[in-house]
PDB file of N, CA and C in Angstrom:
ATOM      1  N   UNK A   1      13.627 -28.777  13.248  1.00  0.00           N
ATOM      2  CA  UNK A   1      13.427 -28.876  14.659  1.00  0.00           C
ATOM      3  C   UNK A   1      12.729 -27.640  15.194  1.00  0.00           C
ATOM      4  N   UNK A   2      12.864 -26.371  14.812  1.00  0.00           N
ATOM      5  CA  UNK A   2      12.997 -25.288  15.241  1.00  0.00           C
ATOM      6  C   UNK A   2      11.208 -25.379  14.646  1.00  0.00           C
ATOM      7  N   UNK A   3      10.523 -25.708  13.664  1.00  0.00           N
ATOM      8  CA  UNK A   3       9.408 -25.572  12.958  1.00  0.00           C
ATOM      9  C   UNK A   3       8.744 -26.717  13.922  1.00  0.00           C
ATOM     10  N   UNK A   4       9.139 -27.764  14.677  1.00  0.00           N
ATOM     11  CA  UNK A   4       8.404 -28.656  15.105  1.00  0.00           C
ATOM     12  C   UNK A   4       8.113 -28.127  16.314  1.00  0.00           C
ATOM     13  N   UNK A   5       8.905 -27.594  17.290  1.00  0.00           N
ATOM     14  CA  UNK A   5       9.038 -26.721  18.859  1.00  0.00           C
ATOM     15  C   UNK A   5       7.960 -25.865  18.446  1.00  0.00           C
ATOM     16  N   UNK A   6       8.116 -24.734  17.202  1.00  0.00           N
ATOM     17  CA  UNK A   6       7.303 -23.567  17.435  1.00  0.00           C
ATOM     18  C   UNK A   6       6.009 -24.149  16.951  1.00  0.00           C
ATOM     19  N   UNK A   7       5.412 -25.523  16.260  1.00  0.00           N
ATOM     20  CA  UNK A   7       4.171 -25.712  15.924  1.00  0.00           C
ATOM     21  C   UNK A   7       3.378 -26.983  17.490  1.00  0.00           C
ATOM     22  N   UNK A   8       4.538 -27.047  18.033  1.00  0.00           N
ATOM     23  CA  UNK A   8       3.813 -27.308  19.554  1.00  0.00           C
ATOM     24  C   UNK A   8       3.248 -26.469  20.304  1.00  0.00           C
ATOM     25  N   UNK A   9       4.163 -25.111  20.564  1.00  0.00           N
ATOM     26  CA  UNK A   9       3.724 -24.197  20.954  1.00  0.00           C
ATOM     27  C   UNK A   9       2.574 -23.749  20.798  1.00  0.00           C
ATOM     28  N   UNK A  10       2.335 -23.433  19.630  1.00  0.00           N
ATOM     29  CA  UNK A  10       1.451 -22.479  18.842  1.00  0.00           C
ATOM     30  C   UNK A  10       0.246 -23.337  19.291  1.00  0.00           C
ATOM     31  N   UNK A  11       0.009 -24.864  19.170  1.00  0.00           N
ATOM     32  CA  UNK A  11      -0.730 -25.826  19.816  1.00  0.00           C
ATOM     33  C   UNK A  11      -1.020 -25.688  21.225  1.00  0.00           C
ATOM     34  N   UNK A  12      -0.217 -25.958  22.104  1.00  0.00           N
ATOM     35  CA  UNK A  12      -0.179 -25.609  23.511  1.00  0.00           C
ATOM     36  C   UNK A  12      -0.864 -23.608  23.511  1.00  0.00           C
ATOM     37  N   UNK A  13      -0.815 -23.284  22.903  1.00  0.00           N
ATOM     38  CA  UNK A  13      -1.515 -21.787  23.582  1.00  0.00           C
ATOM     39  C   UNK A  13      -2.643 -21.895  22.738  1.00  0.00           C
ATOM     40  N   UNK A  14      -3.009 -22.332  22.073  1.00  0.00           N
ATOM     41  CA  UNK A  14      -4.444 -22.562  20.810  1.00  0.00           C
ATOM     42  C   UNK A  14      -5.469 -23.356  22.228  1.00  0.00           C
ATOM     43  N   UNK A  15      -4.565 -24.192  22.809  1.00  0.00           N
ATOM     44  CA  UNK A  15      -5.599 -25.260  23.637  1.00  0.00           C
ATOM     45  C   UNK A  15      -6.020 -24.343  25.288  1.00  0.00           C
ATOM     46  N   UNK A  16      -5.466 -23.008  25.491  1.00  0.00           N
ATOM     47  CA  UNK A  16      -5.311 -23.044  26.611  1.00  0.00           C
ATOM     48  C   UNK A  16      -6.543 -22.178  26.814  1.00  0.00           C
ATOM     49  N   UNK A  17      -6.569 -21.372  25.940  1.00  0.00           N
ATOM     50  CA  UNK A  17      -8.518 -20.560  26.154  1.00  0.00           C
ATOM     51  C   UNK A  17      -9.480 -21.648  25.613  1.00  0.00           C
ATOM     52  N   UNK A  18      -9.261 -22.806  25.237  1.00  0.00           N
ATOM     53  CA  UNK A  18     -10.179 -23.647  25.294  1.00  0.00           C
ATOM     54  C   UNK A  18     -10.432 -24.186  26.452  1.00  0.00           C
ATOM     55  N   UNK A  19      -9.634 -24.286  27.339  1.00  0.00           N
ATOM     56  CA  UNK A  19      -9.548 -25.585  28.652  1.00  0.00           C
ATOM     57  C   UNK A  19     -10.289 -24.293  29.567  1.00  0.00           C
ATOM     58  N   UNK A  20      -9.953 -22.579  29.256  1.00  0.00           N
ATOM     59  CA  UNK A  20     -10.621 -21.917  30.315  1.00  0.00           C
ATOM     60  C   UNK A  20     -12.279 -21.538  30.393  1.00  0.00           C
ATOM     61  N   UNK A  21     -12.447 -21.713  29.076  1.00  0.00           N
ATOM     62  CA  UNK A  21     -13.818 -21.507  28.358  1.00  0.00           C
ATOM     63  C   UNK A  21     -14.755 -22.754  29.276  1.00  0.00           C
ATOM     64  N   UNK A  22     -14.164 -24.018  28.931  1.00  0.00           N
ATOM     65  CA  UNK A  22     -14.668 -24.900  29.545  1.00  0.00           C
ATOM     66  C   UNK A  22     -14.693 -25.283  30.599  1.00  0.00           C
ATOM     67  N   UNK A  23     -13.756 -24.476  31.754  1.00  0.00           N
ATOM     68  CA  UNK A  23     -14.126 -24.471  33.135  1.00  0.00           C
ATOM     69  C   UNK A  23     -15.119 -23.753  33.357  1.00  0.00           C
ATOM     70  N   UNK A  24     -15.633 -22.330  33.188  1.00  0.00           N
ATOM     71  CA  UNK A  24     -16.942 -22.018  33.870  1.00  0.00           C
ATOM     72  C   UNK A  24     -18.424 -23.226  33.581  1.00  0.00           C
ATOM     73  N   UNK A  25     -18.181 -23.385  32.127  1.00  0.00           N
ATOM     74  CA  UNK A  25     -19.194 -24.478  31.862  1.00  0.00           C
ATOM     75  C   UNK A  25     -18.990 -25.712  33.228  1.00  0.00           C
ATOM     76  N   UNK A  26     -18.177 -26.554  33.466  1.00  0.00           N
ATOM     77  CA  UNK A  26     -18.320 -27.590  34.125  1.00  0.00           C
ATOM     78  C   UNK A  26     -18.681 -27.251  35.954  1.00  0.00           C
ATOM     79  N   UNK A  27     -18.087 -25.340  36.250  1.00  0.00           N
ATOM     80  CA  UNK A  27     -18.336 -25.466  37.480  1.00  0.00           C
ATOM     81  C   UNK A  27     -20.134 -25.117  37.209  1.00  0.00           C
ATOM     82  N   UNK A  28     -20.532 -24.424  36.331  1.00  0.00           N
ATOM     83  CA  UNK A  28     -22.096 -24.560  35.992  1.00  0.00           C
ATOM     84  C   UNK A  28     -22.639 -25.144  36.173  1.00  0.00           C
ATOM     85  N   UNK A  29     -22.255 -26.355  35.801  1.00  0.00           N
ATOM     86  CA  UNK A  29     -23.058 -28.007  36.054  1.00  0.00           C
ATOM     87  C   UNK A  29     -23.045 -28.227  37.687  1.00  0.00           C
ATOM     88  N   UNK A  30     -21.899 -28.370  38.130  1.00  0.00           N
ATOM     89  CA  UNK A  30     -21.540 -28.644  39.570  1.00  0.00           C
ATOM     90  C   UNK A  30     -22.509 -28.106  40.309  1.00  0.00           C
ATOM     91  N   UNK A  31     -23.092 -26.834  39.891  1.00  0.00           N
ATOM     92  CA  UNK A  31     -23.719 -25.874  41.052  1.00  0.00           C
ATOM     93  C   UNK A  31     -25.097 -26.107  40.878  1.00  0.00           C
ATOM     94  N   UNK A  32     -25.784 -26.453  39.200  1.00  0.00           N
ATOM     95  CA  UNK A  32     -26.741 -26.978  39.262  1.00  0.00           C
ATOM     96  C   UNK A  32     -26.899 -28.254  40.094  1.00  0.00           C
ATOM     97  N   UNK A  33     -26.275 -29.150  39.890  1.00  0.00           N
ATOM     98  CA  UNK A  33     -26.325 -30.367  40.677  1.00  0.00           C
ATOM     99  C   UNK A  33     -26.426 -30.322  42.000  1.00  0.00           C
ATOM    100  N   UNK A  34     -26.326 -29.099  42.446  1.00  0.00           N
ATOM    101  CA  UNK A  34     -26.147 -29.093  44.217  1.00  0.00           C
ATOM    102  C   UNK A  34     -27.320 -28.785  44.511  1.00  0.00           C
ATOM    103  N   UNK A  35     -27.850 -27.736  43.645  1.00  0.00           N
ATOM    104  CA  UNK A  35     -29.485 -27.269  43.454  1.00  0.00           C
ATOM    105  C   UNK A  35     -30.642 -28.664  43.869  1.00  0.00           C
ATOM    106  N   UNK A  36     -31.577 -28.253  44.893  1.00  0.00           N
ATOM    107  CA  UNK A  36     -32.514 -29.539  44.666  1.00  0.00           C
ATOM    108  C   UNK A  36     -33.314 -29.052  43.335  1.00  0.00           C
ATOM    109  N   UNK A  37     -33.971 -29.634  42.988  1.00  0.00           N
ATOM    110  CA  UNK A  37     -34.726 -29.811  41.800  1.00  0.00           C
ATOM    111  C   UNK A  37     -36.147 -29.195  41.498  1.00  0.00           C
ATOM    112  N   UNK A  38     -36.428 -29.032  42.577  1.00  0.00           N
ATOM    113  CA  UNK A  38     -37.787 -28.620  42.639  1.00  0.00           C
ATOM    114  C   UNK A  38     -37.959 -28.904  43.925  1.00  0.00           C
ATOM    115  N   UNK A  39     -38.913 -27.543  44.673  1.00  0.00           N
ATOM    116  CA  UNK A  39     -38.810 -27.695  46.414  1.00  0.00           C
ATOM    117  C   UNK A  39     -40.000 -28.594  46.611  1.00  0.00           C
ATOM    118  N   UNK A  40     -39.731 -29.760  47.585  1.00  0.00           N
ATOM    119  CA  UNK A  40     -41.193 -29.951  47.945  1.00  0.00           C
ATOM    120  C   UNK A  40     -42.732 -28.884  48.477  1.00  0.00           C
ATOM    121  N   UNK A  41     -43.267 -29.271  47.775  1.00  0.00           N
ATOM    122  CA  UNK A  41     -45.205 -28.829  47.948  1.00  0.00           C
ATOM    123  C   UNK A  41     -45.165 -28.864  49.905  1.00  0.00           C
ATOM    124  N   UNK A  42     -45.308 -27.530  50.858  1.00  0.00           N
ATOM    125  CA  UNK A  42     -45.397 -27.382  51.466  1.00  0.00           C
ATOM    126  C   UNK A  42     -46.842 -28.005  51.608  1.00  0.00           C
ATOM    127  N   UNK A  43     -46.454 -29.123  53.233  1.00  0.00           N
ATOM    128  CA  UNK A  43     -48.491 -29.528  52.789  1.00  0.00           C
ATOM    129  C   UNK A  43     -48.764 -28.893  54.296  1.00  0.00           C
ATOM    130  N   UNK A  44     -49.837 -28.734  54.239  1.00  0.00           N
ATOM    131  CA  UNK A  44     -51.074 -28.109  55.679  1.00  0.00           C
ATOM    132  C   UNK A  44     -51.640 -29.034  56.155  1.00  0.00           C
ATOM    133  N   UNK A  45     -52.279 -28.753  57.379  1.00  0.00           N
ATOM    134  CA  UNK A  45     -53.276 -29.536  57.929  1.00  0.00           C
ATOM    135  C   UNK A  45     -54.426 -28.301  58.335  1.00  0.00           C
ATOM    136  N   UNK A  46     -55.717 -28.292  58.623  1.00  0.00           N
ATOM    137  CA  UNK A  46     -56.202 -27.695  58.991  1.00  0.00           C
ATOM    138  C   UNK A  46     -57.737 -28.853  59.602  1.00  0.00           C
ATOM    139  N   UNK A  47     -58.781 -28.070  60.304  1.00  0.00           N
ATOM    140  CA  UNK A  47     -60.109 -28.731  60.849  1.00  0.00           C
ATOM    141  C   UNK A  47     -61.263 -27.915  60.551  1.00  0.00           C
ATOM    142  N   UNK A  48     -62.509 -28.511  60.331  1.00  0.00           N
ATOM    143  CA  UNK A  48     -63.389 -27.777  60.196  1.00  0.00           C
ATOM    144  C   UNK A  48     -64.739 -28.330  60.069  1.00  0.00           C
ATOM    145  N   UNK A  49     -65.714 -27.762  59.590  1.00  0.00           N
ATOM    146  CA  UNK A  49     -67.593 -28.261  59.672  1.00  0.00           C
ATOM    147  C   UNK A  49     -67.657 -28.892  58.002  1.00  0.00           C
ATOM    148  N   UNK A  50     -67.958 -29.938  57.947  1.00  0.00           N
ATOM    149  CA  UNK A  50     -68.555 -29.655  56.359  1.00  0.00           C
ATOM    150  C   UNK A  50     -69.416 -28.674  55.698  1.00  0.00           C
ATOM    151  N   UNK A  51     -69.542 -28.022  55.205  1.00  0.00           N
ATOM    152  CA  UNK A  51     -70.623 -27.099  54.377  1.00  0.00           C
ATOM    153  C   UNK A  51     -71.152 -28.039  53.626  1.00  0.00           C
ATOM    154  N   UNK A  52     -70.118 -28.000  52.132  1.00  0.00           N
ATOM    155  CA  UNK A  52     -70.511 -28.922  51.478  1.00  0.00           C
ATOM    156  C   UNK A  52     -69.844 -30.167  50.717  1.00  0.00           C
ATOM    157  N   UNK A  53     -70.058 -31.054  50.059  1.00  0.00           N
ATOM    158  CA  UNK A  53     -69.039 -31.730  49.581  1.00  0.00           C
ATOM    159  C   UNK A  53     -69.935 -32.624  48.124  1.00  0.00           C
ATOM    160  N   UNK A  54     -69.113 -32.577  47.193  1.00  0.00           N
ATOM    161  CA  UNK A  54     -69.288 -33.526  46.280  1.00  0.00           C
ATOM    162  C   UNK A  54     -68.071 -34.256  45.706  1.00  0.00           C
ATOM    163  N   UNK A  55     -68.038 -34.679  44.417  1.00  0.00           N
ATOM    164  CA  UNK A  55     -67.062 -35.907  43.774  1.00  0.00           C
ATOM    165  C   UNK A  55     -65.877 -35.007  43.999  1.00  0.00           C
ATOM    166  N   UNK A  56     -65.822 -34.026  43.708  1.00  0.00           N
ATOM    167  CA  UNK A  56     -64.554 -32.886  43.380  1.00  0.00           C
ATOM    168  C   UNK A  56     -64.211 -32.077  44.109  1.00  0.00           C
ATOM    169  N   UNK A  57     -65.007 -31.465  44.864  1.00  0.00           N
ATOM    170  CA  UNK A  57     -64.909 -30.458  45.849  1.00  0.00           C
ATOM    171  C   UNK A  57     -65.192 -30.325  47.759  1.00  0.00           C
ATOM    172  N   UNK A  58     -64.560 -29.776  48.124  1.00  0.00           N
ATOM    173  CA  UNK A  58     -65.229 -30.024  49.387  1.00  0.00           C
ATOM    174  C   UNK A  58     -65.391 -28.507  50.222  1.00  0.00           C
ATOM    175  N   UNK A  59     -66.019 -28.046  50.870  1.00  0.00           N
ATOM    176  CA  UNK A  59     -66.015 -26.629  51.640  1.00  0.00           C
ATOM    177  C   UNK A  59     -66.011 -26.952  53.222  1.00  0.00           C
ATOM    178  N   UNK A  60     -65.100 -26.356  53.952  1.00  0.00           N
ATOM    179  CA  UNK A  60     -65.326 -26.388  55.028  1.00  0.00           C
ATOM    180  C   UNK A  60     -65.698 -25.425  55.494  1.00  0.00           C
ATOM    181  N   UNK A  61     -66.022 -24.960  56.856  1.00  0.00           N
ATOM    182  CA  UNK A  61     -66.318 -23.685  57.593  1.00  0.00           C
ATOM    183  C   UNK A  61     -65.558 -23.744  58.902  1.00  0.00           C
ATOM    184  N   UNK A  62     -64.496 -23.288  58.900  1.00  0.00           N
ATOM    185  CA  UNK A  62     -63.347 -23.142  59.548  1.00  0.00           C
ATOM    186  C   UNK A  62     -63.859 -22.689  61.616  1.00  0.00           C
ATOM    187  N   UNK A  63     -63.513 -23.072  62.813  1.00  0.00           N
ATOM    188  CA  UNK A  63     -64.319 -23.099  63.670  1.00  0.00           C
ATOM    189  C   UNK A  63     -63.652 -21.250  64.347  1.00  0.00           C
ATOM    190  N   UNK A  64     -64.115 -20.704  64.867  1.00  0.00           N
ATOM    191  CA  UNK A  64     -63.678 -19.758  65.659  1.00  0.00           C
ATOM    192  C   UNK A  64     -64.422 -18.440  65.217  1.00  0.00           C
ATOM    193  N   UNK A  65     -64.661 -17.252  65.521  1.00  0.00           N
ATOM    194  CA  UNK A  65     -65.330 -15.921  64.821  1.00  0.00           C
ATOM    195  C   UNK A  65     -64.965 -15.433  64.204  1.00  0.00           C
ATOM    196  N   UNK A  66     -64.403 -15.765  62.931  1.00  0.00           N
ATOM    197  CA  UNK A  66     -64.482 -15.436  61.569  1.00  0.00           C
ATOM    198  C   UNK A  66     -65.605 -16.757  60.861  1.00  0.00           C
ATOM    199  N   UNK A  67     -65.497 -17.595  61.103  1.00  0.00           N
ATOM    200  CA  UNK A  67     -66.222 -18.903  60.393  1.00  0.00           C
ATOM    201  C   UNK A  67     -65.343 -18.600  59.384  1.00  0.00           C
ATOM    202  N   UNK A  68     -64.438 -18.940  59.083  1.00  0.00           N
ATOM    203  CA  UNK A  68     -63.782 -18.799  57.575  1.00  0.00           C
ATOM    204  C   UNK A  68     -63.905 -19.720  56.764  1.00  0.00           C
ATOM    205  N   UNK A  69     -64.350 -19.899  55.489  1.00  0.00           N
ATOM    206  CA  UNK A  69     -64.429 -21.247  54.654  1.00  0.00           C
ATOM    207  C   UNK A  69     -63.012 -21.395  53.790  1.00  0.00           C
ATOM    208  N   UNK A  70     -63.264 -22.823  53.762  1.00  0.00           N
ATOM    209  CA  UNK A  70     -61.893 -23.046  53.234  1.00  0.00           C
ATOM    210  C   UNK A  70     -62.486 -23.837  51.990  1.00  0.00           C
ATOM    211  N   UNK A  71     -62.210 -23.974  50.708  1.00  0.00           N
ATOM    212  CA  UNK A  71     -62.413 -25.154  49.490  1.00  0.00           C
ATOM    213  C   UNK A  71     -61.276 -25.810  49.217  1.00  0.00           C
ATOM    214  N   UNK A  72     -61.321 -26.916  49.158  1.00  0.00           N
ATOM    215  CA  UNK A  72     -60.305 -28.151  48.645  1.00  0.00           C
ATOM    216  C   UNK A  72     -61.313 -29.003  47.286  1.00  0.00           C
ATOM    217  N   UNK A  73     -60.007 -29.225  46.603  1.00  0.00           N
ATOM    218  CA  UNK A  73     -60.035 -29.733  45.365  1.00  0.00           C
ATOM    219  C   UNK A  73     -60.219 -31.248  45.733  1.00  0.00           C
ATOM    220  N   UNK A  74     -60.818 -32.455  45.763  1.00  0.00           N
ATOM    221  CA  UNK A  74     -60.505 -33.870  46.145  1.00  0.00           C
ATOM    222  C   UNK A  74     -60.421 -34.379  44.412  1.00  0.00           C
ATOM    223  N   UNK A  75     -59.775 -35.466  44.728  1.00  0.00           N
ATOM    224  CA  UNK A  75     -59.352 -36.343  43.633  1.00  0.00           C
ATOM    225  C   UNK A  75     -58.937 -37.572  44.005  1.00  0.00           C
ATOM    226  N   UNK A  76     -59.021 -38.641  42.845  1.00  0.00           N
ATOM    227  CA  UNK A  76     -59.067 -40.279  43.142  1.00  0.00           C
ATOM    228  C   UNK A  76     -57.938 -40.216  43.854  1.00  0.00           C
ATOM    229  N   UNK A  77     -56.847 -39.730  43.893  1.00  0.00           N
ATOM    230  CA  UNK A  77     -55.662 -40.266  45.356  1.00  0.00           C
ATOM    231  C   UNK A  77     -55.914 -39.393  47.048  1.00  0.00           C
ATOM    232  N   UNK A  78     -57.021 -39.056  46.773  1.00  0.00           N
ATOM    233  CA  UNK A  78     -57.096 -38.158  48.395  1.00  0.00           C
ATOM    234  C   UNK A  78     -57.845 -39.384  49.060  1.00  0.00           C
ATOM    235  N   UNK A  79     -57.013 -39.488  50.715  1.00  0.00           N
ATOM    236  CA  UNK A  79     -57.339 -40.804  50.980  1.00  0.00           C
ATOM    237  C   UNK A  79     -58.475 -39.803  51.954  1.00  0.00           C
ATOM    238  N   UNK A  80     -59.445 -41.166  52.238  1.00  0.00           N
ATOM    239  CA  UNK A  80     -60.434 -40.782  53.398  1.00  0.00           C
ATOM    240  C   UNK A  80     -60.709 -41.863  53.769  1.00  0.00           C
ATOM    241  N   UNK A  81     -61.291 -41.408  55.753  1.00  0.00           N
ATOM    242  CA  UNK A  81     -61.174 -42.102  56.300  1.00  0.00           C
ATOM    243  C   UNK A  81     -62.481 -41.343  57.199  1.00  0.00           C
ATOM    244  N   UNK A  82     -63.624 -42.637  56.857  1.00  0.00           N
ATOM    245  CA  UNK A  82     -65.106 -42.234  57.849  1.00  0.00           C
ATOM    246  C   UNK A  82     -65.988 -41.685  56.546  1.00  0.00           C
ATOM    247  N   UNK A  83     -66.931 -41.662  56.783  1.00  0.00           N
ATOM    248  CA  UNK A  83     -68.231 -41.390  56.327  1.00  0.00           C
ATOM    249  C   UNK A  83     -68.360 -39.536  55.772  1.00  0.00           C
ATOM    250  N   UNK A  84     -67.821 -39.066  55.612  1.00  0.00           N
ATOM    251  CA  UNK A  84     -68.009 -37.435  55.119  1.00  0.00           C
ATOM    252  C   UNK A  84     -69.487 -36.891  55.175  1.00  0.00           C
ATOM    253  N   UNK A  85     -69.751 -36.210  55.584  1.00  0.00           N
ATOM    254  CA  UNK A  85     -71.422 -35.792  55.692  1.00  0.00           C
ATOM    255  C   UNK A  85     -71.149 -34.372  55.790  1.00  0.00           C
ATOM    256  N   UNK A  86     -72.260 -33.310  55.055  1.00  0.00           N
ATOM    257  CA  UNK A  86     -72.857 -32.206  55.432  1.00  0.00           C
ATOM    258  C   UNK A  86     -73.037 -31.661  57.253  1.00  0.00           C
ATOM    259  N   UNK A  87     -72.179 -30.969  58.106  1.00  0.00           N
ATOM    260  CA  UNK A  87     -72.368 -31.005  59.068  1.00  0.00           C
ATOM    261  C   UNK A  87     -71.527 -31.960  60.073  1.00  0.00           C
ATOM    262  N   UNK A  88     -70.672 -32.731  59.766  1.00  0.00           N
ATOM    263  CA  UNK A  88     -69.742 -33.885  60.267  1.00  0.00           C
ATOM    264  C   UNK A  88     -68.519 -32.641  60.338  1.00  0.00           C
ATOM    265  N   UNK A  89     -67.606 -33.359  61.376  1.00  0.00           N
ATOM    266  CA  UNK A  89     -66.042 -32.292  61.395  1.00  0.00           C
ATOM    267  C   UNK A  89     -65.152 -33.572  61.007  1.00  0.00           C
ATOM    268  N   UNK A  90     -64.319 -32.269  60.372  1.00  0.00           N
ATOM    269  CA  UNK A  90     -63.477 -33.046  59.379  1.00  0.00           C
ATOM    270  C   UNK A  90     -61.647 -32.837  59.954  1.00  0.00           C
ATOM    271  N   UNK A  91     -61.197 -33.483  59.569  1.00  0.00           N
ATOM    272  CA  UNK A  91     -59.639 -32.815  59.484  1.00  0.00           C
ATOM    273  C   UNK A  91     -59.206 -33.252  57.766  1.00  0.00           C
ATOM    274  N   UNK A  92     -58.553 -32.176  57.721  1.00  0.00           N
ATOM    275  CA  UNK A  92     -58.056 -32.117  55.949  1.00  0.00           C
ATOM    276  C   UNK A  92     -56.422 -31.766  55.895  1.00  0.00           C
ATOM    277  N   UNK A  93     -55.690 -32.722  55.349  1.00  0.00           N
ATOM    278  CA  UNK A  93     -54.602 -32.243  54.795  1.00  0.00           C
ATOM    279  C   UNK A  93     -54.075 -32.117  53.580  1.00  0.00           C
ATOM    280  N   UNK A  94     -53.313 -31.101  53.594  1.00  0.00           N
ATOM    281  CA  UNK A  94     -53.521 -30.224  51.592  1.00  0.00           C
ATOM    282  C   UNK A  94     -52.248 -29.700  51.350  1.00  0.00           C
ATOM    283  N   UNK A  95     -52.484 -29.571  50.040  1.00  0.00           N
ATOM    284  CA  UNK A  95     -50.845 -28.947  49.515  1.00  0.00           C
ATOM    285  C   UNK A  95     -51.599 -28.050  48.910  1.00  0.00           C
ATOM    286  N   UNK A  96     -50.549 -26.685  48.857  1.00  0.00           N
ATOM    287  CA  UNK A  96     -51.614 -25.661  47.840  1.00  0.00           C
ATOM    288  C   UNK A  96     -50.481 -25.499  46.497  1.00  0.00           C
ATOM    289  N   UNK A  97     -51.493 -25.974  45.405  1.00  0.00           N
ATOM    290  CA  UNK A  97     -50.581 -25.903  44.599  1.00  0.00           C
ATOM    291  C   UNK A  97     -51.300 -24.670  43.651  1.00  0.00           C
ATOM    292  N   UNK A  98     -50.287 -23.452  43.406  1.00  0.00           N
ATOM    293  CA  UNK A  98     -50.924 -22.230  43.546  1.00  0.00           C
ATOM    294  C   UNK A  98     -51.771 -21.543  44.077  1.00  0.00           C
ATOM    295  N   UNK A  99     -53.460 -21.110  43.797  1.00  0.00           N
ATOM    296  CA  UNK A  99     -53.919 -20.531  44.632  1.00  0.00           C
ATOM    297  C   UNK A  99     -55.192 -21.982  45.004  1.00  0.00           C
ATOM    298  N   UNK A 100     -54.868 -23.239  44.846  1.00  0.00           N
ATOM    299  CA  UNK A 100     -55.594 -24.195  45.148  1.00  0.00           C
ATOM    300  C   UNK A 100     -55.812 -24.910  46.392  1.00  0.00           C
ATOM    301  N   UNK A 101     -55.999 -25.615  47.078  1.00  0.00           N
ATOM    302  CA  UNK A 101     -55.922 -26.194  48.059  1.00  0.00           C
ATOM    303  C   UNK A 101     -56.225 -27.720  47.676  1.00  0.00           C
ATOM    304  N   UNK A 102     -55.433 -28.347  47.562  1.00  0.00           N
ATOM    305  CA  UNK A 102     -55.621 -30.036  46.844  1.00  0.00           C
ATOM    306  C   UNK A 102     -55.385 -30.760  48.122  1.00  0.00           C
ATOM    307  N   UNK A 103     -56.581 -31.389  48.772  1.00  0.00           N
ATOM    308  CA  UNK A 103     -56.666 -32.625  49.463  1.00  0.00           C
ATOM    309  C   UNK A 103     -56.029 -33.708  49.303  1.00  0.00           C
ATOM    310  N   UNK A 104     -55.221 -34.048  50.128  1.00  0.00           N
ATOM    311  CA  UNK A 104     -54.441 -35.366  50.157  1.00  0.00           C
ATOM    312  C   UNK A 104     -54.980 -36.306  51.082  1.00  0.00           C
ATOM    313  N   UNK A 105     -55.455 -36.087  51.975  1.00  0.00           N
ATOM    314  CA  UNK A 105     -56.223 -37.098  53.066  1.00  0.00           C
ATOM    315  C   UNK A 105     -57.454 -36.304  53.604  1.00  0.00           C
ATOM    316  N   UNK A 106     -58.415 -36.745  53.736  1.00  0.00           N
ATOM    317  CA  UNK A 106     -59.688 -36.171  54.543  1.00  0.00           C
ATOM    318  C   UNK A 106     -60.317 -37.419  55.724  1.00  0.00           C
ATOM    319  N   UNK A 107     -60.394 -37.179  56.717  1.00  0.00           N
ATOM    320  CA  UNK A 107     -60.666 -37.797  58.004  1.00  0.00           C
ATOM    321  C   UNK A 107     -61.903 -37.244  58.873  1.00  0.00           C
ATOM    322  N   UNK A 108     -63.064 -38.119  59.176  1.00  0.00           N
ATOM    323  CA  UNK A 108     -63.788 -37.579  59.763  1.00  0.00           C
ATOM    324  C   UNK A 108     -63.880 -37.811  61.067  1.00  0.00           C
ATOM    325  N   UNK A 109     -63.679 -36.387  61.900  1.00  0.00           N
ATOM    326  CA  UNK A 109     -63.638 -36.825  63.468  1.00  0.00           C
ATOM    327  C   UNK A 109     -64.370 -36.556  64.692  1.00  0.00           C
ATOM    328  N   UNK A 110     -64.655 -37.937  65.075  1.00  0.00           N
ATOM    329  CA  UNK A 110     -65.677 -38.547  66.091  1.00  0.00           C
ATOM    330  C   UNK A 110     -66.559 -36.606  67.013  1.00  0.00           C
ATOM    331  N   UNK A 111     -67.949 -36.554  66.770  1.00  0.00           N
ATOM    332  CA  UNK A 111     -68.573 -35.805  67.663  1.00  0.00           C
ATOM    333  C   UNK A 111     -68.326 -35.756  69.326  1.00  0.00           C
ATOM    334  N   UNK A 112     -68.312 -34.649  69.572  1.00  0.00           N
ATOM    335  CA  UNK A 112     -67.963 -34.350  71.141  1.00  0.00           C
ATOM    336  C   UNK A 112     -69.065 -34.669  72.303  1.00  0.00           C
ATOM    337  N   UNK A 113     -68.837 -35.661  73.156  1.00  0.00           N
ATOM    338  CA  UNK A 113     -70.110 -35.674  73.735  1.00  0.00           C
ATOM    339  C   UNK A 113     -69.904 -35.464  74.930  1.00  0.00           C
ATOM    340  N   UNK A 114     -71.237 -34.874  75.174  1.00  0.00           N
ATOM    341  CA  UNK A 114     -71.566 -33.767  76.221  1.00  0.00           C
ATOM    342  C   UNK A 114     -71.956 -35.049  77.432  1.00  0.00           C
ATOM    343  N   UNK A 115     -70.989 -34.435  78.313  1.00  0.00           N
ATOM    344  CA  UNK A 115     -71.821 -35.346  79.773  1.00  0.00           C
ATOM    345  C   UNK A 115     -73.104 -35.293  80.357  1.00  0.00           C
ATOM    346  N   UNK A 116     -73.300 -36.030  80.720  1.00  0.00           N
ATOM    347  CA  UNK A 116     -75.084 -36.283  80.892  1.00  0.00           C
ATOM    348  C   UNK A 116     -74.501 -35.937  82.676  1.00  0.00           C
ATOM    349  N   UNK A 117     -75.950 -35.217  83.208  1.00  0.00           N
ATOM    350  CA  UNK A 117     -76.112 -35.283  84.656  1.00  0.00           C
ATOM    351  C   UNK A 117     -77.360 -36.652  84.970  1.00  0.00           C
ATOM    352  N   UNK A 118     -76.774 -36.935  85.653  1.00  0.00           N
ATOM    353  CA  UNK A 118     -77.715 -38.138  86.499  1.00  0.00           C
ATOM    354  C   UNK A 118     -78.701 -37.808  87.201  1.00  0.00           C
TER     355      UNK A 118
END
């Protein structure tokens, strides 16, 4: 009897730095899981002149006194909407994924017209 008590024991304290070992592991998990996964791609909007544009690329020239140019990357999912031309104003919205600027929609918008005197 006395050999069966002390080989429970000896069991019961064998198991008990196992059960503690394996709590930091499971609150580990927990805290990953609370984690989102990856942050969403902050996206932009910005406006500007066409410079230039081809299959892949596009340049704008940003309006105000700097003229600042901006380049965007386009690709088969960047939606557009209107005719794109050299000299047309654009609105562009982009995610920068590193030091890139990747077009997600490009929109071309309507010229400003000047009132006529009679």
């Amino acid at each position: 009897m006395k050999r069966v008590a002390m080989a429970l024991l000896v069991g019961a304290l064998a198991a008990v730095p196992a059960a503690g070992f394996a709590a930091p592991a499971a609150k580990a998990q927990t805290t990953a899981a609370k984690r989102p996964a990856k942050a969403a791609a902050a996206r932009h909007a910005t406006t500007g002149v066409v410079k230039s544009i081809d299959a892949t690329t596009l340049v704008i020239t940003r309006p105000g006194k700097k003229g600042r140019e901006m380049t965007f990357v386009l690709n088969p999912s960047t939606q557009r909407e209107g005719t794109v031309a050299v000299g047309s104003t654009v609105s562009v919205r982009y995610q920068e994924e590193g030091k890139t600027h990747v077009a997600s929609a490009l929109m071309v918008r309507p010229a400003k017209q000047t009132a006529r005197k009679s």
